[in-house]
C-alpha atoms as a PDB file:
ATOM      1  CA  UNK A   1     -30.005  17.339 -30.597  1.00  0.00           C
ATOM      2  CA  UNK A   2     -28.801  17.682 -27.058  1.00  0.00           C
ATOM      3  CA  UNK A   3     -27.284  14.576 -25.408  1.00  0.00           C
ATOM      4  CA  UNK A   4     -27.388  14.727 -21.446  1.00  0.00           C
ATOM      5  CA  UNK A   5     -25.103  12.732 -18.882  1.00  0.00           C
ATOM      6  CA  UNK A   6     -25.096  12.426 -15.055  1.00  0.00           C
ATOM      7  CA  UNK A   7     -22.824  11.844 -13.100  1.00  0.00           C
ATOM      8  CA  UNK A   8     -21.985  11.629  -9.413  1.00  0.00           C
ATOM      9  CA  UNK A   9     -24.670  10.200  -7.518  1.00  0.00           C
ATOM     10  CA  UNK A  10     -24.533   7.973  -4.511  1.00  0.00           C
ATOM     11  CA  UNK A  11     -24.565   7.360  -0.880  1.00  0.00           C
ATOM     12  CA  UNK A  12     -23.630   9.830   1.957  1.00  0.00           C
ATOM     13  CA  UNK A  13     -24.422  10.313   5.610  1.00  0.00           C
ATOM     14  CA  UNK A  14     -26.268  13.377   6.436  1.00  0.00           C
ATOM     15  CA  UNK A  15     -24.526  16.758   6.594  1.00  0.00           C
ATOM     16  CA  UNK A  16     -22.281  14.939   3.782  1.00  0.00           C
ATOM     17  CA  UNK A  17     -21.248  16.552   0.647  1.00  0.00           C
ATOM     18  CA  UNK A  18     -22.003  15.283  -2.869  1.00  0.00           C
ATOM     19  CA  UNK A  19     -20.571  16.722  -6.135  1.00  0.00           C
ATOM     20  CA  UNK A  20     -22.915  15.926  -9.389  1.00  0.00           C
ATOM     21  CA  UNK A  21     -22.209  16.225 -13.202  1.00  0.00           C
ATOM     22  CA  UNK A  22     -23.977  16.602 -16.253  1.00  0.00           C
ATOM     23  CA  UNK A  23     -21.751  16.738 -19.511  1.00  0.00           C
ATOM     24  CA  UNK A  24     -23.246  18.050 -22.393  1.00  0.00           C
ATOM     25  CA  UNK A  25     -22.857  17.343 -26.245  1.00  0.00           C
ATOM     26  CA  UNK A  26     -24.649  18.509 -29.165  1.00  0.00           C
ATOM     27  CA  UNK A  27     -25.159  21.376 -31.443  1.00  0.00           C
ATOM     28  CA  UNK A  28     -25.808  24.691 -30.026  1.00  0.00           C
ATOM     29  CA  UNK A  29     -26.387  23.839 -26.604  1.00  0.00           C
ATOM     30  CA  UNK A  30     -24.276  26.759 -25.419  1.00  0.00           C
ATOM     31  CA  UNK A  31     -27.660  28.691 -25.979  1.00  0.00           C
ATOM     32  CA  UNK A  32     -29.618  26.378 -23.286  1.00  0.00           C
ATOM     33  CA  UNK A  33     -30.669  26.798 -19.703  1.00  0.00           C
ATOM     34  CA  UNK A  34     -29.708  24.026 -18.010  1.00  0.00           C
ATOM     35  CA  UNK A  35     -31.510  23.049 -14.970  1.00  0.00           C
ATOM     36  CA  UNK A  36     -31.178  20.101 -12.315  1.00  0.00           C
ATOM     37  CA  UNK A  37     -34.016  18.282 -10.771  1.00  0.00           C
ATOM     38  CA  UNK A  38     -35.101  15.532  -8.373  1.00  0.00           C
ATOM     39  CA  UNK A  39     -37.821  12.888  -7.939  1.00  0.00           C
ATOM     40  CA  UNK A  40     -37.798  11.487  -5.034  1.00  0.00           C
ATOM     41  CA  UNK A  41     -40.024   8.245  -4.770  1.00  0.00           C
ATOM     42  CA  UNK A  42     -43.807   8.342  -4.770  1.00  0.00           C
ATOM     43  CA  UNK A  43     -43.404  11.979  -5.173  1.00  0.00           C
ATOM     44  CA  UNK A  44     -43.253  14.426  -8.471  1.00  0.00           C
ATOM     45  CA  UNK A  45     -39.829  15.361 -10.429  1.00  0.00           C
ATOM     46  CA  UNK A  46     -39.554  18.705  -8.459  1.00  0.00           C
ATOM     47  CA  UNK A  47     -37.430  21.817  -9.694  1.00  0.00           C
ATOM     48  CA  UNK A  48     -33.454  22.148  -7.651  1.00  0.00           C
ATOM     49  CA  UNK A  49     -31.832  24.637  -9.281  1.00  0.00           C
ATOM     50  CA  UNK A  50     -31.035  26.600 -13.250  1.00  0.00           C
ATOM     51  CA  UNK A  51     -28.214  28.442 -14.608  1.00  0.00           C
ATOM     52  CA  UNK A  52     -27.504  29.804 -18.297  1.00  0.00           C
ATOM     53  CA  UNK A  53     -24.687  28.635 -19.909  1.00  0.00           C
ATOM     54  CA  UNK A  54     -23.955  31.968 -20.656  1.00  0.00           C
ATOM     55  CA  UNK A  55     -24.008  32.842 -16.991  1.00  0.00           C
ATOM     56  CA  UNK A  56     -25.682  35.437 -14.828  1.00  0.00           C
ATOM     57  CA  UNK A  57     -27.506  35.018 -11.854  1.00  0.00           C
ATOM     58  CA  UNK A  58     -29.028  31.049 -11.066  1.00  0.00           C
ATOM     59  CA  UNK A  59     -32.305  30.029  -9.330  1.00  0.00           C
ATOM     60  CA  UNK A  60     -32.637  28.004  -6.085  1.00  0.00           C
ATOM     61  CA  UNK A  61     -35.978  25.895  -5.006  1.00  0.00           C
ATOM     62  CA  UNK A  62     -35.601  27.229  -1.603  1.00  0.00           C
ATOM     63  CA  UNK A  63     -35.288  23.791   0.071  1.00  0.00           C
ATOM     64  CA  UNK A  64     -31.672  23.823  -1.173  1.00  0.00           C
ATOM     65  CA  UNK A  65     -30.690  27.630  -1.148  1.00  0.00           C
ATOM     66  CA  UNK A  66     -27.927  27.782   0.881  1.00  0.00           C
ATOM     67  CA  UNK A  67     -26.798  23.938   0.514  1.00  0.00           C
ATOM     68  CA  UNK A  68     -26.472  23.897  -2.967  1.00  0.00           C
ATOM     69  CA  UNK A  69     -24.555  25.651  -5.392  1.00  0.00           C
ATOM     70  CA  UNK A  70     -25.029  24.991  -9.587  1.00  0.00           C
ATOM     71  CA  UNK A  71     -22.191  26.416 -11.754  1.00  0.00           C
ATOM     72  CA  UNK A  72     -20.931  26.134 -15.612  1.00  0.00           C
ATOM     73  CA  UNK A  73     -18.426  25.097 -16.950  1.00  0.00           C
ATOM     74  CA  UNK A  74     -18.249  25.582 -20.689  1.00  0.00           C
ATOM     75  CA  UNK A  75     -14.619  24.469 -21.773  1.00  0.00           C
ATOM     76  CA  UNK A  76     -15.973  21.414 -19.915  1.00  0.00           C
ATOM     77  CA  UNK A  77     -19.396  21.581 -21.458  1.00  0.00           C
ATOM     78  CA  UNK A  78     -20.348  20.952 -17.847  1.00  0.00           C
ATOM     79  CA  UNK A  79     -23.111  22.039 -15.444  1.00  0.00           C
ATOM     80  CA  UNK A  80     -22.235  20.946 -11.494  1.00  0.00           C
ATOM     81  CA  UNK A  81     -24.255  20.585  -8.584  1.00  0.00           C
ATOM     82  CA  UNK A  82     -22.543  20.934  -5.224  1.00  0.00           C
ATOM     83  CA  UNK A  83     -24.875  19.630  -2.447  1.00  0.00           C
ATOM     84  CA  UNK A  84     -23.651  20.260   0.940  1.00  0.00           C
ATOM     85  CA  UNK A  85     -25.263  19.815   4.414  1.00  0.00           C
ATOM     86  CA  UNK A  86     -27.703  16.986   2.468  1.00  0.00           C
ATOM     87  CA  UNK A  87     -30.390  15.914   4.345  1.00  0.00           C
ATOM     88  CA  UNK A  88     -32.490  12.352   4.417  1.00  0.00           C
ATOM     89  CA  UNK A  89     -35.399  14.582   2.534  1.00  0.00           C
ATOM     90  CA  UNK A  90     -33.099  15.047  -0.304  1.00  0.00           C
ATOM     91  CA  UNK A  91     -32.971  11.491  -1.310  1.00  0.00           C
ATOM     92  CA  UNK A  92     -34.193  11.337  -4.952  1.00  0.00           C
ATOM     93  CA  UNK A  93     -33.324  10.305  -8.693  1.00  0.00           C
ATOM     94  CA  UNK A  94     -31.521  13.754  -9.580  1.00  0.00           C
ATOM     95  CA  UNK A  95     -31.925  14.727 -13.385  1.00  0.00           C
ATOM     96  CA  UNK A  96     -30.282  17.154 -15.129  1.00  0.00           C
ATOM     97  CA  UNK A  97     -32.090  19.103 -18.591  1.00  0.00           C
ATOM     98  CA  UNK A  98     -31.594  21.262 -21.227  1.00  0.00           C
ATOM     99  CA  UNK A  99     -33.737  24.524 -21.895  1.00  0.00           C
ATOM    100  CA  UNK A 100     -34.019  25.680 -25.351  1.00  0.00           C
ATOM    101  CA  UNK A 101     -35.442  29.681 -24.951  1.00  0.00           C
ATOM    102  CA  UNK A 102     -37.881  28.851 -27.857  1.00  0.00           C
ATOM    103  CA  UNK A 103     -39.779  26.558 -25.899  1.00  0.00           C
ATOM    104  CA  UNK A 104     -40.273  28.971 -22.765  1.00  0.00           C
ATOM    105  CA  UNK A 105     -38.579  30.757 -19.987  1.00  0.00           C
ATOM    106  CA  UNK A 106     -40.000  29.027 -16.805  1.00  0.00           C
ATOM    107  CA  UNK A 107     -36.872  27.836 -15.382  1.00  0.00           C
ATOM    108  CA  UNK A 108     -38.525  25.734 -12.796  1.00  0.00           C
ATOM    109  CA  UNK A 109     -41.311  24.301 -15.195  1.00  0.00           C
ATOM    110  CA  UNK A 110     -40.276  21.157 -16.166  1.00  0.00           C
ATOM    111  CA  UNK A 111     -42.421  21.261 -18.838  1.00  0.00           C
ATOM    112  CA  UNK A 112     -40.325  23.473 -20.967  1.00  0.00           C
ATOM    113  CA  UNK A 113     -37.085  21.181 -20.760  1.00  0.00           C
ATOM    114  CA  UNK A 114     -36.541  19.401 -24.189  1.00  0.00           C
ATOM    115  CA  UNK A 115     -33.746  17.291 -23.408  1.00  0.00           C
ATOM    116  CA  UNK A 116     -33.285  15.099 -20.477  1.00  0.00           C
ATOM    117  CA  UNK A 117     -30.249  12.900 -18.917  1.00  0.00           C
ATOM    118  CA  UNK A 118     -30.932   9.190 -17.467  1.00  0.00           C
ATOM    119  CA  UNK A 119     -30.899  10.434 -13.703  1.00  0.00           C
ATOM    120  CA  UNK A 120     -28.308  10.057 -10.990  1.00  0.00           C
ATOM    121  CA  UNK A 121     -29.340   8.221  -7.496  1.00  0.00           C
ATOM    122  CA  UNK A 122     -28.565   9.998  -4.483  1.00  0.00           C
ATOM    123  CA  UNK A 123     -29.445   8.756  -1.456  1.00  0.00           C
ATOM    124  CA  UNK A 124     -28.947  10.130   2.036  1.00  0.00           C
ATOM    125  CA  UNK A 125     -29.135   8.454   5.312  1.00  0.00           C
ATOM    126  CA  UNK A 126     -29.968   9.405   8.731  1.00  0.00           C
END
């Protein structure tokens, strides 16, 4: 079991900066992927961005490559987002989930996330 919690959501102004967390708790999550993603509303829960806890190289939707950075930290047993330059488009419910490698290796597949957190509100205006 995997518990998820977000943190850091809010309102900004575009080209504003936003800094959200996910702490993690649990057995064995240090073996997860942990990915972020974002619904905005009326639309789908789209894919934002993954990284291993182990490290290595992350993965970008390319909406945000270049605006946002994702990064580890496990004597925190915290995953970051760092969203700079936001724009009004990336208003959205912003969730963050775990990735067990049994289930799959699809990164940006929702599908094979087992554990989610309750969702963070950003919200950017014009």
């Amino acid at each position: 079991q995997v518990e998820l919690v977000e943190s850091g959501g809010g309102l900004v102004q575009a080209g504003g900066s936003l800094l959200l967390s996910c702490s993690a708790s649990g057995s064995t999550f240090s073996i997860y992927t942990m990915g972020w993603f974002r619904q905005a509303p009326g639309k789908e829960r789209e894919f934002v961005a993954a990284i291993r806890w182990s490290g290595g190289i992350p993965k970008y939707a390319d909406s945000v490559k270049g605006r946002f950075t994702i990064a580890a930290n496990n004597g925190k047993n915290t995953v970051y987002l760092q969203m700079n330059r936001l724009k009004p488009e990336d208003t959205a419910v912003y969730s963050c989930g775990a990735l067990h490698p049994m289930f799959g290796s699809d990164w940006t597949n929702l599908a094979t996330y087992t554990y989610w957190g309750q969702g963070t509100q950003v919200t950017v205006s014009s």
